[in-house]
PDB file of N, CA and C in Angstrom:
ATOM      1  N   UNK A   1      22.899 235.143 160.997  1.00  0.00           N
ATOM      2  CA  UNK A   1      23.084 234.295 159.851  1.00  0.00           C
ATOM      3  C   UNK A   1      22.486 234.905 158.601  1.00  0.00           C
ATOM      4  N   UNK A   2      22.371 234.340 157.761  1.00  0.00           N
ATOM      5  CA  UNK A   2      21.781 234.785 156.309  1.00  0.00           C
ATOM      6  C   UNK A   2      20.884 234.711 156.471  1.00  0.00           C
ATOM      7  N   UNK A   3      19.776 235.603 156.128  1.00  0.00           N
ATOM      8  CA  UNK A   3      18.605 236.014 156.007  1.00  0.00           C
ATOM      9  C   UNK A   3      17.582 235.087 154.372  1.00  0.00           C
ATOM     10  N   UNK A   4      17.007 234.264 154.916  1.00  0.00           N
ATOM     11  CA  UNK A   4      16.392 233.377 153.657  1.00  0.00           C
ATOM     12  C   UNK A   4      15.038 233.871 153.393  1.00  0.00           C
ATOM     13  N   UNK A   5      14.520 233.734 151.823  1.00  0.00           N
ATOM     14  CA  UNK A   5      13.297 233.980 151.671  1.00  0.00           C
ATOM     15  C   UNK A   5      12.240 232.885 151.838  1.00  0.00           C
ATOM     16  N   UNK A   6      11.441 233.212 151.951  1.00  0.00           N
ATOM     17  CA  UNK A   6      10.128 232.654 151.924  1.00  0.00           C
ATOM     18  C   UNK A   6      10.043 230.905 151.085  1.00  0.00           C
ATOM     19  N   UNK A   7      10.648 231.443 149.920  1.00  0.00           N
ATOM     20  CA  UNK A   7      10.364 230.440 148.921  1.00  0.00           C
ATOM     21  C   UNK A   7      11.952 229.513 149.338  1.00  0.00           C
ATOM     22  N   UNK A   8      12.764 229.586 150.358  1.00  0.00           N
ATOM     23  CA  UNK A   8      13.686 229.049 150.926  1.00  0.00           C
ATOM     24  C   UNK A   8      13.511 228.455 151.957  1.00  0.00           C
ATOM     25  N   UNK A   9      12.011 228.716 152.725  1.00  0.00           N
ATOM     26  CA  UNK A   9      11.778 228.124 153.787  1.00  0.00           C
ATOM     27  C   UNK A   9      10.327 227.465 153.339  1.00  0.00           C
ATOM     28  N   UNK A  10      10.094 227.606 152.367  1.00  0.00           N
ATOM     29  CA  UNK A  10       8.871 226.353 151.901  1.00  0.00           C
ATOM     30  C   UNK A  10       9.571 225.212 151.276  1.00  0.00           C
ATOM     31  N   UNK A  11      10.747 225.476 150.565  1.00  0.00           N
ATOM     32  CA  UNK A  11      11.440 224.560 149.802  1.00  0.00           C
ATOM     33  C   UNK A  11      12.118 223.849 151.211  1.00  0.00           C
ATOM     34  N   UNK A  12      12.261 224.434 152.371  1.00  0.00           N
ATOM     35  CA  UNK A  12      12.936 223.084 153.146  1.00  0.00           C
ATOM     36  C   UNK A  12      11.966 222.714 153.886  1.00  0.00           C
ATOM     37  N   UNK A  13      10.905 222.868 153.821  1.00  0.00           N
ATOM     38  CA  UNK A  13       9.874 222.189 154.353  1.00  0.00           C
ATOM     39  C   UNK A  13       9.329 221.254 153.680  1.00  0.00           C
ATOM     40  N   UNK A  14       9.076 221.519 152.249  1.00  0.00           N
ATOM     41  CA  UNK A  14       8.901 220.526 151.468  1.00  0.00           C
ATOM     42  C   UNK A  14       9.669 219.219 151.595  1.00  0.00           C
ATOM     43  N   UNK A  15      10.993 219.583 151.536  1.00  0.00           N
ATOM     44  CA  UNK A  15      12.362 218.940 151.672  1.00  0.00           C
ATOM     45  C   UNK A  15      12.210 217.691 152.786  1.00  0.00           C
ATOM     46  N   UNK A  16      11.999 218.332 154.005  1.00  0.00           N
ATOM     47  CA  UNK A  16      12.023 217.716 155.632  1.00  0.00           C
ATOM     48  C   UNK A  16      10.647 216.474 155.188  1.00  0.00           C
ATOM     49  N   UNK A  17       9.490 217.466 154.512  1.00  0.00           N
ATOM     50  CA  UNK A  17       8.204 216.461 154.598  1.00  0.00           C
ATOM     51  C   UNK A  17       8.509 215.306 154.008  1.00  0.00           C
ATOM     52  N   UNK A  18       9.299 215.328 152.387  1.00  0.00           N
ATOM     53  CA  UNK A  18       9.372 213.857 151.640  1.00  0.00           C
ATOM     54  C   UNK A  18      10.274 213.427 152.217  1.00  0.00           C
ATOM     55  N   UNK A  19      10.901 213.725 153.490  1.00  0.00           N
ATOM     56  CA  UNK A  19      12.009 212.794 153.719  1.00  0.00           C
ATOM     57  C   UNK A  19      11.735 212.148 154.840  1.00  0.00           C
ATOM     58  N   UNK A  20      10.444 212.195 155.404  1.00  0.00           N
ATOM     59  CA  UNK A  20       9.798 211.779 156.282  1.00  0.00           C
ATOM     60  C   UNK A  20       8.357 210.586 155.846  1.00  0.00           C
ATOM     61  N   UNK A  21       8.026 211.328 154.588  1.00  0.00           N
ATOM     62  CA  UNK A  21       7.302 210.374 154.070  1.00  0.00           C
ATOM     63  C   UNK A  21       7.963 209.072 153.626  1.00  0.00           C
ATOM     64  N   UNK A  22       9.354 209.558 153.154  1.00  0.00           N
ATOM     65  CA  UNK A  22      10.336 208.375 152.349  1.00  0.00           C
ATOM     66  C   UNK A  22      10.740 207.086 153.567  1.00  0.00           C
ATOM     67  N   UNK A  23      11.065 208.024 154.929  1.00  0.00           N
ATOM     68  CA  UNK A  23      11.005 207.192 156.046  1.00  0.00           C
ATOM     69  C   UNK A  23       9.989 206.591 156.429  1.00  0.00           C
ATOM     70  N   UNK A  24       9.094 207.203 156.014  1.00  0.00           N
ATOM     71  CA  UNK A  24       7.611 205.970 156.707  1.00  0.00           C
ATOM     72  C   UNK A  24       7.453 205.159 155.612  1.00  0.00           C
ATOM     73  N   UNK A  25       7.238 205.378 154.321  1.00  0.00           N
ATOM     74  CA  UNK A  25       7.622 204.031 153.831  1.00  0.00           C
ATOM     75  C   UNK A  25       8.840 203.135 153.411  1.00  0.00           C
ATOM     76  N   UNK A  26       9.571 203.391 153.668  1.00  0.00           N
ATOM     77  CA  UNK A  26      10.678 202.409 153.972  1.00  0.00           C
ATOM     78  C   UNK A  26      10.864 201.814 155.606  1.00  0.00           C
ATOM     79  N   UNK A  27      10.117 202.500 156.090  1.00  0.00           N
ATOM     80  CA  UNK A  27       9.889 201.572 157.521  1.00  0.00           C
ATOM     81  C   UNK A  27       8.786 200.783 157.172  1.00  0.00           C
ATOM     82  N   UNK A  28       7.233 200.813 156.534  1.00  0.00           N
ATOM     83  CA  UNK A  28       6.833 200.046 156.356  1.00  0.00           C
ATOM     84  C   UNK A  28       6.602 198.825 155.556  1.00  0.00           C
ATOM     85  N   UNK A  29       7.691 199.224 154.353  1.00  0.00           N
ATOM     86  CA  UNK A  29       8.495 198.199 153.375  1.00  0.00           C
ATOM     87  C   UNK A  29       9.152 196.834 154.232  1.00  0.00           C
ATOM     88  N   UNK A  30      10.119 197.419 155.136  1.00  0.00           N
ATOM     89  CA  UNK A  30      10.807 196.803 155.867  1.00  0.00           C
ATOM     90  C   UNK A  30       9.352 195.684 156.719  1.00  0.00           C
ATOM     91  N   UNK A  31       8.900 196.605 157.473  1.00  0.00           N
ATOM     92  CA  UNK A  31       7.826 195.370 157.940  1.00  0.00           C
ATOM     93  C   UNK A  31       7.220 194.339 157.371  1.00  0.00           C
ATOM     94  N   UNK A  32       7.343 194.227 156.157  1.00  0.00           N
ATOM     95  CA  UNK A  32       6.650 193.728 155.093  1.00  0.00           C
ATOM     96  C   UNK A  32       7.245 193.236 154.387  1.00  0.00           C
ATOM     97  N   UNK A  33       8.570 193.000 154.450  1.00  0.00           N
ATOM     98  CA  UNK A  33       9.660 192.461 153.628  1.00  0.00           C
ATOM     99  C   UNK A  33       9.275 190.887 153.250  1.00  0.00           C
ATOM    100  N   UNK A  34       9.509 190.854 151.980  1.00  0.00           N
ATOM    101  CA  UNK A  34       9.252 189.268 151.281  1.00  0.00           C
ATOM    102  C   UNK A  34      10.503 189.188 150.488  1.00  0.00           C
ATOM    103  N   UNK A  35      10.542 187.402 150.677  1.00  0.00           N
ATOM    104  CA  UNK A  35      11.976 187.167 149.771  1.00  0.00           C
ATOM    105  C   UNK A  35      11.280 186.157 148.686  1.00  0.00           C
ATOM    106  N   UNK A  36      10.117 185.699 149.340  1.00  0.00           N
ATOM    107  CA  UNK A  36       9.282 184.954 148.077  1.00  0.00           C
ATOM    108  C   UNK A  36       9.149 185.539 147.033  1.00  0.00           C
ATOM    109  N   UNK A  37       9.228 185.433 145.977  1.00  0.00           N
ATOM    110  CA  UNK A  37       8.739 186.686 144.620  1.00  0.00           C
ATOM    111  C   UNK A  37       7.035 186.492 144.348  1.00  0.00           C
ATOM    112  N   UNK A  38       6.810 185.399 144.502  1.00  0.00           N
ATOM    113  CA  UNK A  38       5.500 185.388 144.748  1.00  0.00           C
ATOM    114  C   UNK A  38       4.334 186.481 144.957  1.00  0.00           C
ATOM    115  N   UNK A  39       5.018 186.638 146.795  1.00  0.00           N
ATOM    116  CA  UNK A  39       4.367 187.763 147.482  1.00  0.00           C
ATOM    117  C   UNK A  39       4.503 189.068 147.409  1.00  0.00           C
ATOM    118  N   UNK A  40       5.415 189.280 146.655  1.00  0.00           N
ATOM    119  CA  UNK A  40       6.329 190.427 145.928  1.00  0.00           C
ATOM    120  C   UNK A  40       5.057 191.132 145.557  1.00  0.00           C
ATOM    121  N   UNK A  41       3.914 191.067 144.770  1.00  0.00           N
ATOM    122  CA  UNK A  41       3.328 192.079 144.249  1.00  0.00           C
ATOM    123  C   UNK A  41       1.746 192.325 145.045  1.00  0.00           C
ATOM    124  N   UNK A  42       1.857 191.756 146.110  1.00  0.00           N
ATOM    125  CA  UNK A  42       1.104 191.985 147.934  1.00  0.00           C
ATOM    126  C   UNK A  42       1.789 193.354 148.169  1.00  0.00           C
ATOM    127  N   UNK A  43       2.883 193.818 147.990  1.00  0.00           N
ATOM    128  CA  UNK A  43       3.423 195.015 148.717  1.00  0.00           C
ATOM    129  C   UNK A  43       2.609 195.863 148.573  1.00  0.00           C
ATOM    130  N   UNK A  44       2.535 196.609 149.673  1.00  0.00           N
ATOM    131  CA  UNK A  44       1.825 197.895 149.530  1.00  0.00           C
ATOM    132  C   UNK A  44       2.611 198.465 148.515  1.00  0.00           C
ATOM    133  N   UNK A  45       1.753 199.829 147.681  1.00  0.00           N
ATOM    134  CA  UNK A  45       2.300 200.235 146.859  1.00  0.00           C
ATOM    135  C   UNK A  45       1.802 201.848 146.961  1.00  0.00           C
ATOM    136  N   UNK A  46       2.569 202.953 147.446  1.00  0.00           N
ATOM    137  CA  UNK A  46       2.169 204.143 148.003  1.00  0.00           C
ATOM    138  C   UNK A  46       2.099 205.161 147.111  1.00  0.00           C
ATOM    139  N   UNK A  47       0.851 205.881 146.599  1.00  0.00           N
ATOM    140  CA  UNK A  47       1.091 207.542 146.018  1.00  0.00           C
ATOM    141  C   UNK A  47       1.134 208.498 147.014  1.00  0.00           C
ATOM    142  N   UNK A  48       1.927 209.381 147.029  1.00  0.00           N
ATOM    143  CA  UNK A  48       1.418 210.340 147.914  1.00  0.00           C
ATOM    144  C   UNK A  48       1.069 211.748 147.219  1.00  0.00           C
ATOM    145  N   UNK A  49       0.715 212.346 147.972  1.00  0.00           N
ATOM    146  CA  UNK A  49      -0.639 213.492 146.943  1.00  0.00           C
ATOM    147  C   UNK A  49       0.503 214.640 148.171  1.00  0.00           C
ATOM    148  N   UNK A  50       1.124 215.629 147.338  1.00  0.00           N
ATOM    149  CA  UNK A  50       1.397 216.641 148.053  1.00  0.00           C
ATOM    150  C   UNK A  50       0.443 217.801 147.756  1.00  0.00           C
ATOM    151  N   UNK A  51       0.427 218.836 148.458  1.00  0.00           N
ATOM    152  CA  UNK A  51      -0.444 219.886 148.636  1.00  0.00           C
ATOM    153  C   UNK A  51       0.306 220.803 148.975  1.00  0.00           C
ATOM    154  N   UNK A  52       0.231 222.101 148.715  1.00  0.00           N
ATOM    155  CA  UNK A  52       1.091 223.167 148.886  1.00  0.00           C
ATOM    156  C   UNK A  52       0.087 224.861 148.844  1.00  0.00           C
ATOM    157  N   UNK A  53       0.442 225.623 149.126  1.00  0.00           N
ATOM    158  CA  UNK A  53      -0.383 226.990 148.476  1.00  0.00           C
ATOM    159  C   UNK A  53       0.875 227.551 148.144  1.00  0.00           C
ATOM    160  N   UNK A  54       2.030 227.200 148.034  1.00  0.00           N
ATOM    161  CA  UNK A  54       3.136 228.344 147.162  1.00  0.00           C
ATOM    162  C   UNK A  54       2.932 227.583 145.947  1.00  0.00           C
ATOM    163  N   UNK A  55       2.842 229.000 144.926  1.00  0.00           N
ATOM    164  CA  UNK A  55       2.250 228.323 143.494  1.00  0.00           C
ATOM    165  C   UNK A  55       3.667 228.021 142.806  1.00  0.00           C
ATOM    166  N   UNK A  56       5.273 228.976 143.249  1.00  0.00           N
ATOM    167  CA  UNK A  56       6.205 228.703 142.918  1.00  0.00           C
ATOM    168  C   UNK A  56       6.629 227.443 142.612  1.00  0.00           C
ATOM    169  N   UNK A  57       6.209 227.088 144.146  1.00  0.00           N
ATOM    170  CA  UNK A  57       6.924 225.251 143.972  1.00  0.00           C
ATOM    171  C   UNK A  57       6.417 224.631 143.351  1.00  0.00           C
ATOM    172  N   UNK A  58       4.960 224.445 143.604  1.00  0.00           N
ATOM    173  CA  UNK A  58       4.223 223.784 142.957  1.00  0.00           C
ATOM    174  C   UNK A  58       4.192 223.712 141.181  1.00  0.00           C
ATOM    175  N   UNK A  59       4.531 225.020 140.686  1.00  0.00           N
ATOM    176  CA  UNK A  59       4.968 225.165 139.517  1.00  0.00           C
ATOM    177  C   UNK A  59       6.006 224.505 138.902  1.00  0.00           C
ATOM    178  N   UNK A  60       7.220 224.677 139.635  1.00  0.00           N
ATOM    179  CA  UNK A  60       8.556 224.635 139.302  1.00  0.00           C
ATOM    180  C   UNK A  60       8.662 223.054 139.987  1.00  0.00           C
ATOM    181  N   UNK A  61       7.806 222.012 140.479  1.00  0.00           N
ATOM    182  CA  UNK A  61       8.019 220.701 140.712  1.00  0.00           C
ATOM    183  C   UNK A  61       7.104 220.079 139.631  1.00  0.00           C
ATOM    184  N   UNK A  62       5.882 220.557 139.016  1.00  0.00           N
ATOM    185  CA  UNK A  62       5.553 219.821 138.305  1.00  0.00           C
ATOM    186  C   UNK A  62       6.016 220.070 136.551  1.00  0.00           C
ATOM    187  N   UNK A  63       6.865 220.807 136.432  1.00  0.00           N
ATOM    188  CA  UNK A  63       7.680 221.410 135.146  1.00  0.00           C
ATOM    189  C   UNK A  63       7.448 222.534 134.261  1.00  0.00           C
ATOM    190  N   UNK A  64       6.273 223.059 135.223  1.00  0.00           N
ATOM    191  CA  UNK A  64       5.877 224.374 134.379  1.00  0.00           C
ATOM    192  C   UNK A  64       6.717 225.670 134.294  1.00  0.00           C
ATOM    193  N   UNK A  65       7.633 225.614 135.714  1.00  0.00           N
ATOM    194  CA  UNK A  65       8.577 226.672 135.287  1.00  0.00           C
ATOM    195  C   UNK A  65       9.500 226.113 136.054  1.00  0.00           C
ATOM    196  N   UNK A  66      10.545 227.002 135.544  1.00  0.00           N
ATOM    197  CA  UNK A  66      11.998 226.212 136.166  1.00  0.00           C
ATOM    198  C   UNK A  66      12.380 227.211 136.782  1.00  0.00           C
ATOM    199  N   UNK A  67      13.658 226.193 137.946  1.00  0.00           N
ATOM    200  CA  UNK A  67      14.081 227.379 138.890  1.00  0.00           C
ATOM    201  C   UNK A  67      15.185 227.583 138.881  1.00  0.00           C
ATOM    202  N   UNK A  68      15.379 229.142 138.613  1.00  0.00           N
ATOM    203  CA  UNK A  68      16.484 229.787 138.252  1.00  0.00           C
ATOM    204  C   UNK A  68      17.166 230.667 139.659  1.00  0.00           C
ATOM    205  N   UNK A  69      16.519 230.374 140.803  1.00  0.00           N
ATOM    206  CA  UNK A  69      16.952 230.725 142.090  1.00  0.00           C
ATOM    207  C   UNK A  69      18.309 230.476 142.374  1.00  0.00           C
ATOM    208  N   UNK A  70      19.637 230.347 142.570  1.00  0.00           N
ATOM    209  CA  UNK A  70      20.885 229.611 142.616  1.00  0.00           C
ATOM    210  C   UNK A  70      20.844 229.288 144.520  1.00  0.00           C
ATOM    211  N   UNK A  71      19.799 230.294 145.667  1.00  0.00           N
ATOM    212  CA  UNK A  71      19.647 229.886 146.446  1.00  0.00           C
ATOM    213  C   UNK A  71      18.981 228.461 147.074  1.00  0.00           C
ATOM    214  N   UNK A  72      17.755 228.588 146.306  1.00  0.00           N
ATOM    215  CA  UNK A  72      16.930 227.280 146.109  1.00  0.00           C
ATOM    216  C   UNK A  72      16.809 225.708 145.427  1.00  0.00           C
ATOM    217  N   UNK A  73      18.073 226.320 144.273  1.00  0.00           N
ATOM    218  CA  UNK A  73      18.160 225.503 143.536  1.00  0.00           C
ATOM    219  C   UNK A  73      18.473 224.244 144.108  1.00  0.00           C
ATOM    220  N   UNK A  74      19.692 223.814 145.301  1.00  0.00           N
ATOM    221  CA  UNK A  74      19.661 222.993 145.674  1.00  0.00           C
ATOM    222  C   UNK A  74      18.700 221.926 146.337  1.00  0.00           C
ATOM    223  N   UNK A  75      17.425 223.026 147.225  1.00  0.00           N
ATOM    224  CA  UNK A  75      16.324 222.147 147.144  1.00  0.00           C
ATOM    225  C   UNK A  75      15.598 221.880 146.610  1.00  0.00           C
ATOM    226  N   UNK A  76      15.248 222.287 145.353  1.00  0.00           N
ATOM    227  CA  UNK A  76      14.803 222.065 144.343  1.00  0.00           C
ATOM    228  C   UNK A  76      15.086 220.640 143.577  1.00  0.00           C
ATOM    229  N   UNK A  77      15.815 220.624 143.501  1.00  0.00           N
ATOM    230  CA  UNK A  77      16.786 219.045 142.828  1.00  0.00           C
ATOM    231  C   UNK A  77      16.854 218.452 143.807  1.00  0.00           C
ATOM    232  N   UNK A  78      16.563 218.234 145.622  1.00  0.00           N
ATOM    233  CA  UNK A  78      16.718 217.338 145.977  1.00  0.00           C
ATOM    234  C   UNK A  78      15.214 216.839 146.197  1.00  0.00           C
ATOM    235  N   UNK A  79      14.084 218.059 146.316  1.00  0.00           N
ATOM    236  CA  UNK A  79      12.756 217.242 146.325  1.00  0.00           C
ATOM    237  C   UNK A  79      12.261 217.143 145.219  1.00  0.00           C
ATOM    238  N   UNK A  80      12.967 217.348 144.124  1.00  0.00           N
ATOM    239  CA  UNK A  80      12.771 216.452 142.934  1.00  0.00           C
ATOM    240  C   UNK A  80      13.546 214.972 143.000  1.00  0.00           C
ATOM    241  N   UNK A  81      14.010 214.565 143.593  1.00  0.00           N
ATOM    242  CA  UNK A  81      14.688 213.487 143.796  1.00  0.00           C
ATOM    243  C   UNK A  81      13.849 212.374 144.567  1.00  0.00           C
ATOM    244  N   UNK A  82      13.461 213.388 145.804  1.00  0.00           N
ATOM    245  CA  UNK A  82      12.584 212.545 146.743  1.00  0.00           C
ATOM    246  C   UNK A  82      11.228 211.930 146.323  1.00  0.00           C
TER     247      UNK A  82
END
C-alpha cells in the first residue's frame, strides 16, 4: 500500500482519540438525558485537555501554522471538527 508519514499516522491517531472521546461523551450525555429545562444546566459539561509531543499538530490545531500537506489535510479538518 502507500507508504504514510509520520505526521499521517499521528494525525489518525489524533483522529481515532477525539472520536472516542466524542463517544464517551455522548454516551454519557445520553445517561443523563433531561427533558426538564430546569435540569438542563446539571449537565455535565466536559473540557478535554489534549497532549501531544508532535509540535506539527499541535501547531497547526491551535492556528499557529497551517497545513499545507494535501496528504494530511483531510485529517486535519476533521480533528478540527471533532
Amino acid at each position: 500500500g502507500d507508504k504514510q508519514t509520520n505526521n499521517f499516522a499521528e494525525y489518525t491517531g489524533l483522529v481515532a482519540g477525539l472520536k472516542k472521546a466524542r463517544d464517551i461523551i455522548i454516551g454519557l450525555n445520553k445517561e443523563t438525558s433531561v427533558t426538564d429545562a430546569s435540569l438542563a444546566s446539571r449537565l455535565p459539561i466536559f473540557n478535554l485537555m489534549i497532549r501531544g509531543d508532535s509540535k506539527l499538530i499541535i501547531q497547526q490545531q491551535n492556528g499557529s501554522w497551517q497545513c499545507k500537506n494535501a496528504n494530511i489535510l483531510p485529517l486535519y479538518r476533521k480533528a478540527a471538527l471533532l
